[in-house]
Protein backbone atom coordinates (compact mmCIF):
# COMPACT_ATOMS: atom_id res chain seq x y z
CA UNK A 1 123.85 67.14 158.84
CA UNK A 2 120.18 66.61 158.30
CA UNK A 3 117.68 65.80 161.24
CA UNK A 4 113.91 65.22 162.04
CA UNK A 5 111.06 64.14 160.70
CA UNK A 6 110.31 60.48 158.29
CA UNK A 7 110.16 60.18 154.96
CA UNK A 8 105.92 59.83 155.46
CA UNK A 9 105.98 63.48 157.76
CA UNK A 10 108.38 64.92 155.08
CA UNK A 11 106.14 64.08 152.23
CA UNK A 12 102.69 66.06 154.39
CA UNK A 13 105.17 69.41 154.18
CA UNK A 14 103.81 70.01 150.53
CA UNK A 15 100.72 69.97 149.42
CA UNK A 16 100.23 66.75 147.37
CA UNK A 17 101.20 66.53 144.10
CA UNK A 18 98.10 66.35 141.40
CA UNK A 19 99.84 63.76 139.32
CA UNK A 20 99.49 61.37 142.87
CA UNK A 21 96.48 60.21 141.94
CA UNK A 22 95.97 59.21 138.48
CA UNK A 23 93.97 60.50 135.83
CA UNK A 24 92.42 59.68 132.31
CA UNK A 25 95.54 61.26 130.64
CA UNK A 26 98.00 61.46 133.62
CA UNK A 27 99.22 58.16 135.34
CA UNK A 28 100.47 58.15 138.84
CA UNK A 29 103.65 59.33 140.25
CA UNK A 30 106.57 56.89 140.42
CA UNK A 31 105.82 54.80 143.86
CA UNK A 32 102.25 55.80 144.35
CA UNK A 33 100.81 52.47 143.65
CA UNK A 34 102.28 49.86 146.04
CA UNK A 35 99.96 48.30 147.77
CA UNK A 36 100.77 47.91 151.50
CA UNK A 37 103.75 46.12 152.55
CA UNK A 38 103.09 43.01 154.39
CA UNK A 39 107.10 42.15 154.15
CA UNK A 40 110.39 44.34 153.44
CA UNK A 41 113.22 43.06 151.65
CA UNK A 42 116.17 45.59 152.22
CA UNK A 43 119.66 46.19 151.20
CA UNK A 44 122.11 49.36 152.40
CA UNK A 45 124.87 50.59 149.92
CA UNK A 46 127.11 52.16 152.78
CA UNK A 47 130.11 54.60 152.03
CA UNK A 48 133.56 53.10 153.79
CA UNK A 49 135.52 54.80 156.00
CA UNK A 50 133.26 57.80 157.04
CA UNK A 51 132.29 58.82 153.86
CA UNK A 52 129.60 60.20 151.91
CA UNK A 53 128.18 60.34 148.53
CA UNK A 54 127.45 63.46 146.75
CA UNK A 55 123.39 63.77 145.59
CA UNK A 56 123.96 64.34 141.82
CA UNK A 57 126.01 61.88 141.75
CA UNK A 58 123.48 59.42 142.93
CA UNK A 59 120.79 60.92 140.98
CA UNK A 60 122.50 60.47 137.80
CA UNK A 61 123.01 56.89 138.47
CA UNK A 62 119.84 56.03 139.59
CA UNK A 63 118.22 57.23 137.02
CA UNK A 64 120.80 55.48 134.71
CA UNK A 65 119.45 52.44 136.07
CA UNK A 66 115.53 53.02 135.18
CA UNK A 67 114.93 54.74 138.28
CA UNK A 68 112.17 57.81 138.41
CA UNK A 69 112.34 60.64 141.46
CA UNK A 70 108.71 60.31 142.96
CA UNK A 71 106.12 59.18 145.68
CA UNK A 72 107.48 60.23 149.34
CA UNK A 73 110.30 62.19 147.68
CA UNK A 74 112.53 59.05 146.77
CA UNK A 75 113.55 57.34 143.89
CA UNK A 76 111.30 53.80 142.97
CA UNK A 77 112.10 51.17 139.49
CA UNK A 78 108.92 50.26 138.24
CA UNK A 79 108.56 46.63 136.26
CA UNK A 80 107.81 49.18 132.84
CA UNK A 81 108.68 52.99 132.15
CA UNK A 82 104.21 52.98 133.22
CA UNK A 83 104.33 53.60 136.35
CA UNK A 84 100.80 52.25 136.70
CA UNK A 85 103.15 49.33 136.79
CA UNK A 86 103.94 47.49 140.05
CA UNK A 87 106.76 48.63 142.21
CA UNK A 88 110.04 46.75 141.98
CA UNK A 89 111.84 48.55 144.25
CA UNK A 90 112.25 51.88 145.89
CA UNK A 91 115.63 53.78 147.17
CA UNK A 92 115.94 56.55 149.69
CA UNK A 93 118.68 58.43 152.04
CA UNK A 94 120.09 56.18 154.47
CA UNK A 95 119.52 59.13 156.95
CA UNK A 96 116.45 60.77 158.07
CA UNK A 97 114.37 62.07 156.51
CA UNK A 98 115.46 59.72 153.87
CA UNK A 99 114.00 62.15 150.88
CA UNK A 100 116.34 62.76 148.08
CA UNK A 101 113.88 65.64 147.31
CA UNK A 102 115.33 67.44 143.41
CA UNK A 103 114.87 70.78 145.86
CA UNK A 104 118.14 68.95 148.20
CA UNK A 105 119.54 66.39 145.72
CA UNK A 106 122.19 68.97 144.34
CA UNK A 107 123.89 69.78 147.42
CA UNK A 108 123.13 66.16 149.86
CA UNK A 109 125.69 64.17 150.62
CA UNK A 110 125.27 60.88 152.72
CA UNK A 111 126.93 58.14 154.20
CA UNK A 112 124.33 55.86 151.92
CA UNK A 113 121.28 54.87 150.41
CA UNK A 114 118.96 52.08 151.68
CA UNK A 115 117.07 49.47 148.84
CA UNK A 116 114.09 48.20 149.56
CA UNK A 117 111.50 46.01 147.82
CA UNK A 118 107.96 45.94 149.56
CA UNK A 119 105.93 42.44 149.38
CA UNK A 120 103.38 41.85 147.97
CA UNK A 121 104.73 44.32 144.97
CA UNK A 122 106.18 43.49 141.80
CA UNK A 123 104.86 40.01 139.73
CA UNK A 124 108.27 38.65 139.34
CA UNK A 125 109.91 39.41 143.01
CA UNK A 126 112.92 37.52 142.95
CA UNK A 127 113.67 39.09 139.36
CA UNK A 128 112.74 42.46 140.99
CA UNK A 129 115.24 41.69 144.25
CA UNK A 130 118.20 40.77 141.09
CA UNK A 131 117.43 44.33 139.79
CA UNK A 132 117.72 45.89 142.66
CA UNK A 133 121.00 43.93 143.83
CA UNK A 134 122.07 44.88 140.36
CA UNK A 135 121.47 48.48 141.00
CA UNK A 136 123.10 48.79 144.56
CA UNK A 137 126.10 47.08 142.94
CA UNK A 138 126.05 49.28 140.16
CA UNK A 139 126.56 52.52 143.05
CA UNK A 140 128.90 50.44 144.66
CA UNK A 141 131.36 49.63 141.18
CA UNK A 142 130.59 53.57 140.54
CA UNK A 143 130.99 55.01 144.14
CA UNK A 144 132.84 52.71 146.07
CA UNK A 145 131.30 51.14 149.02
CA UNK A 146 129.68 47.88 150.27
CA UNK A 147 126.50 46.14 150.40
CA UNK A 148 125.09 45.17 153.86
CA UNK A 149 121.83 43.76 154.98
CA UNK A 150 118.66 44.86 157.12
CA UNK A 151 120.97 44.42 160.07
CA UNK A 152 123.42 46.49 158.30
CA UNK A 153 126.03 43.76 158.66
CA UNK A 154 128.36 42.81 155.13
CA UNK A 155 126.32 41.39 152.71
CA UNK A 156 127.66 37.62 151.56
CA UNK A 157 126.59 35.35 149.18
CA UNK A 158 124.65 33.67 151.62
CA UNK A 159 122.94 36.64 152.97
CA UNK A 160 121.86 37.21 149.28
CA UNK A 161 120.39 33.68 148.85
CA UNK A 162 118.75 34.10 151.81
CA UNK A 163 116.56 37.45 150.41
CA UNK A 164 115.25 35.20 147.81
CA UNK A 165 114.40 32.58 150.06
CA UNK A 166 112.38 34.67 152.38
CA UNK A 167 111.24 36.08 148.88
CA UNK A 168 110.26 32.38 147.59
CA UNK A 169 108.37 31.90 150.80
CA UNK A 170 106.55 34.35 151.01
CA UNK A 171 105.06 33.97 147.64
CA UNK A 172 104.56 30.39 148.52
CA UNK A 173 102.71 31.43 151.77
CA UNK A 174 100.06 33.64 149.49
CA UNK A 175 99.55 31.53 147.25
CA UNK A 176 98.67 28.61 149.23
CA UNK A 177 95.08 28.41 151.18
CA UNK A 178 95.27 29.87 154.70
CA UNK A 179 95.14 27.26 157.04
CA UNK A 180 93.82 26.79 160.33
């Protein structure tokens, strides 16, 4: 079992990557360009029964699913293969650190992975939130498992509708003038 540290103190242990900050003829790393969340939209994939789920396993499907190993040493789905592009979504360990590092990948197994979509991020975000439901589904049908929410209670259909609601509003909150 893995202890200590977050995903942010994990990421200081190296020195930082070259590629982090981009160059003439070198874009970013995957992840390095979100801007700073003001809202997080999240969704667990959790194993049932006491379970776990086996690292190259997980790496092969996520990067089946357009997904690129990369900024705090965890797996992000830009809206284009550039990842100058925004940030759908990101994906990390459901336990800390929550790095699925390609040093640990091989041998990791965990009891799930946690989705999350930062706001303000990508410029379609309720397309980006389908994409990412799409994706924990797609390591649930391959892994077994369910979804559950921020609260990590079952996901419904409700609790879905409800993500793009929040999402819907808060687009609708930047967009109109601030108010006094």
């Amino acid at each position: 079992e893995r202890s200590g540290g977050s995903v942010a103190g994990s990421a200081s242990d190296n020195p930082e990557p070259s590629a982090a900050h981009e160059t003439a003829d070198q874009p970013p790393v995957a992840g390095a360009n979100r801007p700073e969340a003001e809202e997080v939209i999240v969704i667990h994939v959790h194993c049932r029964d006491g379970g776990h789920y086996e690292g190259a396993t997980i790496r092969r499907i996520l990067e089946a699913c357009g997904m690129e190993y990369g900024d705090l040493g965890i797996y992000h789905r830009h809206e284009e293969a550039d990842t100058r592009t925004p940030v759908q979504f990101s994906v990390a360990s459901a336990v800390a650190p929550g790095t699925l590092t390609p040093e640990e990948i091989e041998s990791l197994e965990t009891p799930g992975l946690s989705f999350f979509m930062s706001l303000p991020g990508p410029g379609q975000p309720v397309q980006a939130f389908d994409f990412m439901l799409e994706t924990a589904n797609t390591v649930v049908r391959n892994l077994g498992g369910e979804l559950r929410d921020e609260h990590r209670s079952v996901m419904t259909s409700q609790t879905i509708e409800h993500c793009r609601q929040r999402i819907r509003e808060f687009e609708r909150k930047r967009r109109s003038p601030a108010r006094a």
